[in-house]
C-alpha atoms as a PDB file:
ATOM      1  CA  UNK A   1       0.000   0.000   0.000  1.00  0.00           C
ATOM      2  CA  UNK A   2       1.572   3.220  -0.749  1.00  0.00           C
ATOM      3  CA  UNK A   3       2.080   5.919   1.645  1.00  0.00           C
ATOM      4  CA  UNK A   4      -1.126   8.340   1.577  1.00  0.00           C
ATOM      5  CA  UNK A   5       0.372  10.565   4.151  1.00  0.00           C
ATOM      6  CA  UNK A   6       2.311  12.758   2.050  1.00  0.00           C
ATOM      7  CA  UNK A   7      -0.750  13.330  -0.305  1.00  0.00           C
ATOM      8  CA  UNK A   8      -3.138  14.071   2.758  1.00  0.00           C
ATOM      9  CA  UNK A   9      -0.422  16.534   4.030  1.00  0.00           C
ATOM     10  CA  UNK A  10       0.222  18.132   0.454  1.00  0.00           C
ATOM     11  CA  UNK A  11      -4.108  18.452   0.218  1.00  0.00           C
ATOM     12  CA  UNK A  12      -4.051  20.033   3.915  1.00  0.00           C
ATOM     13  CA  UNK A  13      -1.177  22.416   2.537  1.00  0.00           C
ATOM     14  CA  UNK A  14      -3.144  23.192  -0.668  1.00  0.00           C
ATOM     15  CA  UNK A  15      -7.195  23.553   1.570  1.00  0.00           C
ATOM     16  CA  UNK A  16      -4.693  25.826   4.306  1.00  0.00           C
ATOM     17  CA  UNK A  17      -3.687  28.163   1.484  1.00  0.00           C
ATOM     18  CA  UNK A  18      -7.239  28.270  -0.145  1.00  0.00           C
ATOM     19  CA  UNK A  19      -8.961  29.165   3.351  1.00  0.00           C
ATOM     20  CA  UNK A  20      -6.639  32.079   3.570  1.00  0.00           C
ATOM     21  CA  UNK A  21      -6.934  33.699   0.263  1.00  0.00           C
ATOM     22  CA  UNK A  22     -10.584  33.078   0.800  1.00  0.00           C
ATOM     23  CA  UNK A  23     -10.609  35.062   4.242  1.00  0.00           C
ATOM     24  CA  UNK A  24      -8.533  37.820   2.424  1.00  0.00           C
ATOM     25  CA  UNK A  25     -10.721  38.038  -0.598  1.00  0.00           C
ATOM     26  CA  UNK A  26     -14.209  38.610   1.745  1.00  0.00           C
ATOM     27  CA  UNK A  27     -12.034  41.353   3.588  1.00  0.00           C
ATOM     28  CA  UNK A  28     -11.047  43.270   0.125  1.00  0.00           C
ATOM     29  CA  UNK A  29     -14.698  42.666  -0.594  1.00  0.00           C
ATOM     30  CA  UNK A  30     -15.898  43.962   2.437  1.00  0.00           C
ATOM     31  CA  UNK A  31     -13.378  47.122   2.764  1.00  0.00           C
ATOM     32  CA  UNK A  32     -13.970  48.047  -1.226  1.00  0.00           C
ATOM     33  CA  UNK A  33     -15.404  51.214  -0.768  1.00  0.00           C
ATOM     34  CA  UNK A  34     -12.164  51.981   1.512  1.00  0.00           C
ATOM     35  CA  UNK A  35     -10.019  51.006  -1.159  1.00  0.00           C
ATOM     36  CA  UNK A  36     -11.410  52.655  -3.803  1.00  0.00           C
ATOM     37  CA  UNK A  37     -11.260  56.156  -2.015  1.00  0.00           C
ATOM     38  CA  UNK A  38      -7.559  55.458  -1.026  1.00  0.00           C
ATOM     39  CA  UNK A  39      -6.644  54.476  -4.444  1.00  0.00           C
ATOM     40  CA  UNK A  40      -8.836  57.719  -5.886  1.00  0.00           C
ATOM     41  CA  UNK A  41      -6.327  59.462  -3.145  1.00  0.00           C
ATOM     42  CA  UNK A  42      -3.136  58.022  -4.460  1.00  0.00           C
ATOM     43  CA  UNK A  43      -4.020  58.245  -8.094  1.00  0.00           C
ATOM     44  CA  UNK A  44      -7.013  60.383  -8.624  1.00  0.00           C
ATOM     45  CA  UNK A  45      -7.433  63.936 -10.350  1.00  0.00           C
ATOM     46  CA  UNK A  46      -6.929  66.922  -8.133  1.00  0.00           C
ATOM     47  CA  UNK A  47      -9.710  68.962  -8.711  1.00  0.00           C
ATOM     48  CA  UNK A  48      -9.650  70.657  -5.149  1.00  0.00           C
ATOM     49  CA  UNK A  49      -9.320  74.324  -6.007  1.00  0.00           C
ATOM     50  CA  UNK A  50     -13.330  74.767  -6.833  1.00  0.00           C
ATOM     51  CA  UNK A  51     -14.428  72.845  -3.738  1.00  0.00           C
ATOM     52  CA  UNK A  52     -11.657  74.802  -1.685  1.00  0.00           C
ATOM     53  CA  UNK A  53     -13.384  78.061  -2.875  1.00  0.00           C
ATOM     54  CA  UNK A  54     -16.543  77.089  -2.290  1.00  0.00           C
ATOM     55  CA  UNK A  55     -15.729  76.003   1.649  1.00  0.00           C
ATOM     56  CA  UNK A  56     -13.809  79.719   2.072  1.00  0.00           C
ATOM     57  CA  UNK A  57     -17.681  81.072   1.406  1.00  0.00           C
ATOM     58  CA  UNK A  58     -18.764  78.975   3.001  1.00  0.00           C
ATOM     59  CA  UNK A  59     -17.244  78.856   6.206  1.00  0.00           C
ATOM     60  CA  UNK A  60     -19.555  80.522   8.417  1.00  0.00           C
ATOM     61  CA  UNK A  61     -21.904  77.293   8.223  1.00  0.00           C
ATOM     62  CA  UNK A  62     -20.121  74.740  10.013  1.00  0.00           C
ATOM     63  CA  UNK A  63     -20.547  76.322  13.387  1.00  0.00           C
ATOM     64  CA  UNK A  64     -23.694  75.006  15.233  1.00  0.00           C
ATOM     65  CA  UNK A  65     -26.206  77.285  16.674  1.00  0.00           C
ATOM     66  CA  UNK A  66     -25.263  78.664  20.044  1.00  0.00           C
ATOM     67  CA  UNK A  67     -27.490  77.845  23.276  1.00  0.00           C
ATOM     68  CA  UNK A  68     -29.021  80.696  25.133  1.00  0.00           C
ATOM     69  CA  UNK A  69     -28.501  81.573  28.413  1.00  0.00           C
ATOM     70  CA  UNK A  70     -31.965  81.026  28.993  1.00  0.00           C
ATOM     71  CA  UNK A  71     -31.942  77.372  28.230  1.00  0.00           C
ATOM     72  CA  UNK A  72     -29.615  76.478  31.089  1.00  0.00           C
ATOM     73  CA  UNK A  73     -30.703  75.447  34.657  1.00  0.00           C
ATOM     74  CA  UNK A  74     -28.457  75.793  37.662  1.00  0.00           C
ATOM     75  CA  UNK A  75     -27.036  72.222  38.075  1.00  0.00           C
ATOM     76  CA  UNK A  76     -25.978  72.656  41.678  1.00  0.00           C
ATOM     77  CA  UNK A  77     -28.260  70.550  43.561  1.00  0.00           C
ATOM     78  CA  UNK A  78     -29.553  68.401  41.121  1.00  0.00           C
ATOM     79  CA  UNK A  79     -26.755  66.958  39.608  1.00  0.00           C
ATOM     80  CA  UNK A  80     -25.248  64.056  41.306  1.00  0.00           C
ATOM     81  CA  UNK A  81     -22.006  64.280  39.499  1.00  0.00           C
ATOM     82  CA  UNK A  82     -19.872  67.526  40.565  1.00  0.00           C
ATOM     83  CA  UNK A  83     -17.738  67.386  37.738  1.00  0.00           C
ATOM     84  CA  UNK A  84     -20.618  67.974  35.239  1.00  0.00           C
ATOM     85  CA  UNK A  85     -21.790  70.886  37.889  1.00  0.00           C
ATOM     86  CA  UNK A  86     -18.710  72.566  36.326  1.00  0.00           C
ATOM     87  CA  UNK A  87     -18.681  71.898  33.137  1.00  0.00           C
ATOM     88  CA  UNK A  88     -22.616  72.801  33.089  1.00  0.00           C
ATOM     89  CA  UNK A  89     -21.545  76.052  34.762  1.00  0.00           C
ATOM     90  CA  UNK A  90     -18.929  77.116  32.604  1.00  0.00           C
ATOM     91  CA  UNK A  91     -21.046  76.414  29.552  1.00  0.00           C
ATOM     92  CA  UNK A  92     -23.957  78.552  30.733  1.00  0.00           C
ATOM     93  CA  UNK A  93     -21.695  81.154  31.752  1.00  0.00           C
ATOM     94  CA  UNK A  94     -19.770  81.362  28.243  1.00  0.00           C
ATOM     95  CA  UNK A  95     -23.519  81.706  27.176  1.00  0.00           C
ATOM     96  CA  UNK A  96     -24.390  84.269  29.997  1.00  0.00           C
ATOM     97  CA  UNK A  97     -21.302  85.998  28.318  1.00  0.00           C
ATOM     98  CA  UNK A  98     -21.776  85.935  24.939  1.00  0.00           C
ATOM     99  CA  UNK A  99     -25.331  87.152  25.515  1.00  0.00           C
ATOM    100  CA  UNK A 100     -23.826  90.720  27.302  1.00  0.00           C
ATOM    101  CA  UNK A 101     -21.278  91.518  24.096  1.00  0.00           C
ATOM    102  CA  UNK A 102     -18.317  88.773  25.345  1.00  0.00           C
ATOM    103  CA  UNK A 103     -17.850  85.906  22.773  1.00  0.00           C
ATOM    104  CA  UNK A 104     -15.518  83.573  23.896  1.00  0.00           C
ATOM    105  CA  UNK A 105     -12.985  83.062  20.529  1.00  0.00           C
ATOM    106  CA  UNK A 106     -13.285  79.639  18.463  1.00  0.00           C
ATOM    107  CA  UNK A 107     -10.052  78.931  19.562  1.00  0.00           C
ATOM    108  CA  UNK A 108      -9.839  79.945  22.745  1.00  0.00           C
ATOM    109  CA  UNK A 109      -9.862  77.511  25.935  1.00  0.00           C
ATOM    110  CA  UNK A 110     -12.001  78.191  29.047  1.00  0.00           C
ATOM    111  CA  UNK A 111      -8.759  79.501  30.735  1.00  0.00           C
ATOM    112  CA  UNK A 112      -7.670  81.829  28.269  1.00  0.00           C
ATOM    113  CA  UNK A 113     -11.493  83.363  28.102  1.00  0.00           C
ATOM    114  CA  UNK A 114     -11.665  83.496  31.526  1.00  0.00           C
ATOM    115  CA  UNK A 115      -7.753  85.452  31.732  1.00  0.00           C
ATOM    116  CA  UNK A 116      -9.229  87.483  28.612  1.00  0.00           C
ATOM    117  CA  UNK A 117     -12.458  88.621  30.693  1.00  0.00           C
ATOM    118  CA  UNK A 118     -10.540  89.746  33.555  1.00  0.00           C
ATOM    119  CA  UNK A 119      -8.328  91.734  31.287  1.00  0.00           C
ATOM    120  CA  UNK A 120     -11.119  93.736  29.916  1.00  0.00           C
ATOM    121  CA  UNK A 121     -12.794  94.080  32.997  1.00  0.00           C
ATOM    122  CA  UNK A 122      -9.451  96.067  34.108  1.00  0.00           C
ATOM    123  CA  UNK A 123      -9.859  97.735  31.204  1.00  0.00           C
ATOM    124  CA  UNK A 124     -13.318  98.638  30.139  1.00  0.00           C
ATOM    125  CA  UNK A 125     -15.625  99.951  32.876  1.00  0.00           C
ATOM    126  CA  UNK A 126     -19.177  98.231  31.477  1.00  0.00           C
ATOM    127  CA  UNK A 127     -17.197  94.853  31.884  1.00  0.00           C
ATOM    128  CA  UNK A 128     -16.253  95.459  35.441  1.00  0.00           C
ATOM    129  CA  UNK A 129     -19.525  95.754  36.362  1.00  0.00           C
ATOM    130  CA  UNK A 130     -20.892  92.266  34.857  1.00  0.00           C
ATOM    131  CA  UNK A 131     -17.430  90.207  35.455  1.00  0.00           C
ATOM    132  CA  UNK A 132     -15.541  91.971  38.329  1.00  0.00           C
ATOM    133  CA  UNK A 133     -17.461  90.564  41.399  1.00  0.00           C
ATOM    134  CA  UNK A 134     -17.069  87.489  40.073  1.00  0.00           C
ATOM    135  CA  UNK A 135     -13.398  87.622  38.896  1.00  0.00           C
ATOM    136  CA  UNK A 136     -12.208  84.763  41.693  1.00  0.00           C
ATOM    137  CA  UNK A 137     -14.763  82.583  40.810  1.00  0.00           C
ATOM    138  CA  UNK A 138     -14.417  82.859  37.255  1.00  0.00           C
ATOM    139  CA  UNK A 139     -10.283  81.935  37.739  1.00  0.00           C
ATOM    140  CA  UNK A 140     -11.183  78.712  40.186  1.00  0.00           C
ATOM    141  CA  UNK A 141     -13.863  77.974  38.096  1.00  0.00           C
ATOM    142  CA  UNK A 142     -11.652  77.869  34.824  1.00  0.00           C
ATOM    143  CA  UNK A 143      -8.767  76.306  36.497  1.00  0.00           C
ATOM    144  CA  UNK A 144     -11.696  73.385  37.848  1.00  0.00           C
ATOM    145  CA  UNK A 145     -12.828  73.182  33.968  1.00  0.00           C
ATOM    146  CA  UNK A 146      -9.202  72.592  32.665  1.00  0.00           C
ATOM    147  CA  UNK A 147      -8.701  70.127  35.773  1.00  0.00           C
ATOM    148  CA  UNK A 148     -12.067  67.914  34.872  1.00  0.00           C
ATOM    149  CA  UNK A 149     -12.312  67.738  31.395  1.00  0.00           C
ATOM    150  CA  UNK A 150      -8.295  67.973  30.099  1.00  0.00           C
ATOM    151  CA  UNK A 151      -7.141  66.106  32.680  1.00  0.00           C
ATOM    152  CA  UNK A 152      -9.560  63.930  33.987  1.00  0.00           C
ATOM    153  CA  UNK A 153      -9.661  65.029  37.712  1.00  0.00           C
ATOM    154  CA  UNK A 154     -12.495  65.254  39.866  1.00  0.00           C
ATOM    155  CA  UNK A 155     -14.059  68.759  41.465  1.00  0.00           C
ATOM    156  CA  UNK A 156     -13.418  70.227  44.416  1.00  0.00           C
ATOM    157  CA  UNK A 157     -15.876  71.983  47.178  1.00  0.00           C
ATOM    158  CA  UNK A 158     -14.119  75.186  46.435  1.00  0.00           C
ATOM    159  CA  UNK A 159     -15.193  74.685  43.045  1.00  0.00           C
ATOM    160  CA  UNK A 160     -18.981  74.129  43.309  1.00  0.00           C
ATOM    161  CA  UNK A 161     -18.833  76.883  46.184  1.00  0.00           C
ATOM    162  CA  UNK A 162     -17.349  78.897  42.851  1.00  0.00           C
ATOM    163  CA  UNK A 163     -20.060  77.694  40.891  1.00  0.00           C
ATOM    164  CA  UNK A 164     -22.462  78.614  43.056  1.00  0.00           C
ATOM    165  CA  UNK A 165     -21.037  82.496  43.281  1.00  0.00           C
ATOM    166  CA  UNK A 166     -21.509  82.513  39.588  1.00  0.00           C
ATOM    167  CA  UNK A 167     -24.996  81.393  39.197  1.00  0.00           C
ATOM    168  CA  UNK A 168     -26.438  83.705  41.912  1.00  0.00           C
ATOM    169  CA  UNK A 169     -24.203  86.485  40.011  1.00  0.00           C
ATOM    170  CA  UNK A 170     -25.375  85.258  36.410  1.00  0.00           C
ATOM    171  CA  UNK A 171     -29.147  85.231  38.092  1.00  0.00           C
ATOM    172  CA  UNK A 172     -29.074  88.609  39.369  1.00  0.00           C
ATOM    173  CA  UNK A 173     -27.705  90.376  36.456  1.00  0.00           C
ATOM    174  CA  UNK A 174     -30.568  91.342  34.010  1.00  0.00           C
ATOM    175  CA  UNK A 175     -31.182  90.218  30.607  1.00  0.00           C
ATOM    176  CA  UNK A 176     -29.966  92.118  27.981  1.00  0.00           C
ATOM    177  CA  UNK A 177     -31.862  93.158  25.120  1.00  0.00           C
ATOM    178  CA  UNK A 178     -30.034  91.432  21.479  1.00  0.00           C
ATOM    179  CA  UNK A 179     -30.009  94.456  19.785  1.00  0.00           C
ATOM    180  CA  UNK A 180     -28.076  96.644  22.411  1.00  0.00           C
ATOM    181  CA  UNK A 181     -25.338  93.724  21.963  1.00  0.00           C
ATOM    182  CA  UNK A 182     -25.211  93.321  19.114  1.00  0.00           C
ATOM    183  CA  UNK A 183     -24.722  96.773  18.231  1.00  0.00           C
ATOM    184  CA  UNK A 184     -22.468  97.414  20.976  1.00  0.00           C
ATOM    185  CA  UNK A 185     -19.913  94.386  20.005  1.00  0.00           C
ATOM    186  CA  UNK A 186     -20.488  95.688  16.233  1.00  0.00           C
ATOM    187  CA  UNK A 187     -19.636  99.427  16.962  1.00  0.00           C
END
């Protein structure tokens, strides 16, 4: 009887390296679309200068509409979490800014809005009045911001005690009317 052991081995080989190329050919079907933009990428036209223009126009519409001040509700006491007590905080008081004529920039972290605020409230005597009994609170409450969601700490007391000074500030402040802002931050 001859040996069969070397044919069953070479059929095991030859089943081994069909089952592979099989696996690999229902991944390159399944990733196709992939591959067909990166090879477009590697080897396609580029016809980006009418699409670049068009995006320079256009720019303005990427940025989502802003959230009132209005649409807030003081957090402290019924969020269990203190760390979204902050973040809530700072949000509605970027809004609460915005609102009286002080955007904070695109690019501009909570820290360097809050350190631009109390600049111009040095300066500018109508920002003084809205940020400059709250100009503590607004640096621990920053510095708490920066802490919790850069670096993944936790809050403080001393920074839901800050919190709290800006939401009874923020509260008693009146509204102002859209128009006065808007042509005060224009002019």
């Amino acid at each position: 009887m001859p040996n069969v052991l070397p044919a069953i081995g070479g059929l095991l080989r030859l089943l081994l390296i069909l089952g592979l190329l099989a696996i690999i050919a229902f991944y390159l079907y399944q990733m196709r679309a992939r591959l067909a933009l990166w090879w477009q990428s590697l080897f396609g036209s580029r016809d980006d200068a009418p699409i670049a223009d068009d995006a320079r126009g256009l720019a303005g519409l990427d940025q989502k509409p802003q959230r009132p001040f209005s649409s807030f509700r003081n957090p402290i006491g019924h969020e269990k979490d203190p760390r979204r007590v902050v973040v809530i905080t700072c949000q509605a008081f970027e809004a609460w800014a915005r609102e009286r004529g002080y955007p904070r920039g695109r690019d501009e972290t909570f820290s360097e809005f809050g350190i631009r605020l109390r600049q111009t409230a040095k300066q500018r005597h109508d920002a003084l009045e809205l940020f400059g009994r709250i100009d503590n609170a607004t640096v621990r409450l920053a510095s708490a911001y920066d802490r919790i969601v850069y670096g993944r700490g936790m809050a403080r007391q001393s920074d839901l005690d800050a919190a709290g000074v800006i939401w009874k500030h923020m509260t008693r402040v009146p509204a102002v009317d859209p128009a006065v802002v808007s042509a005060t931050t224009v002019g």
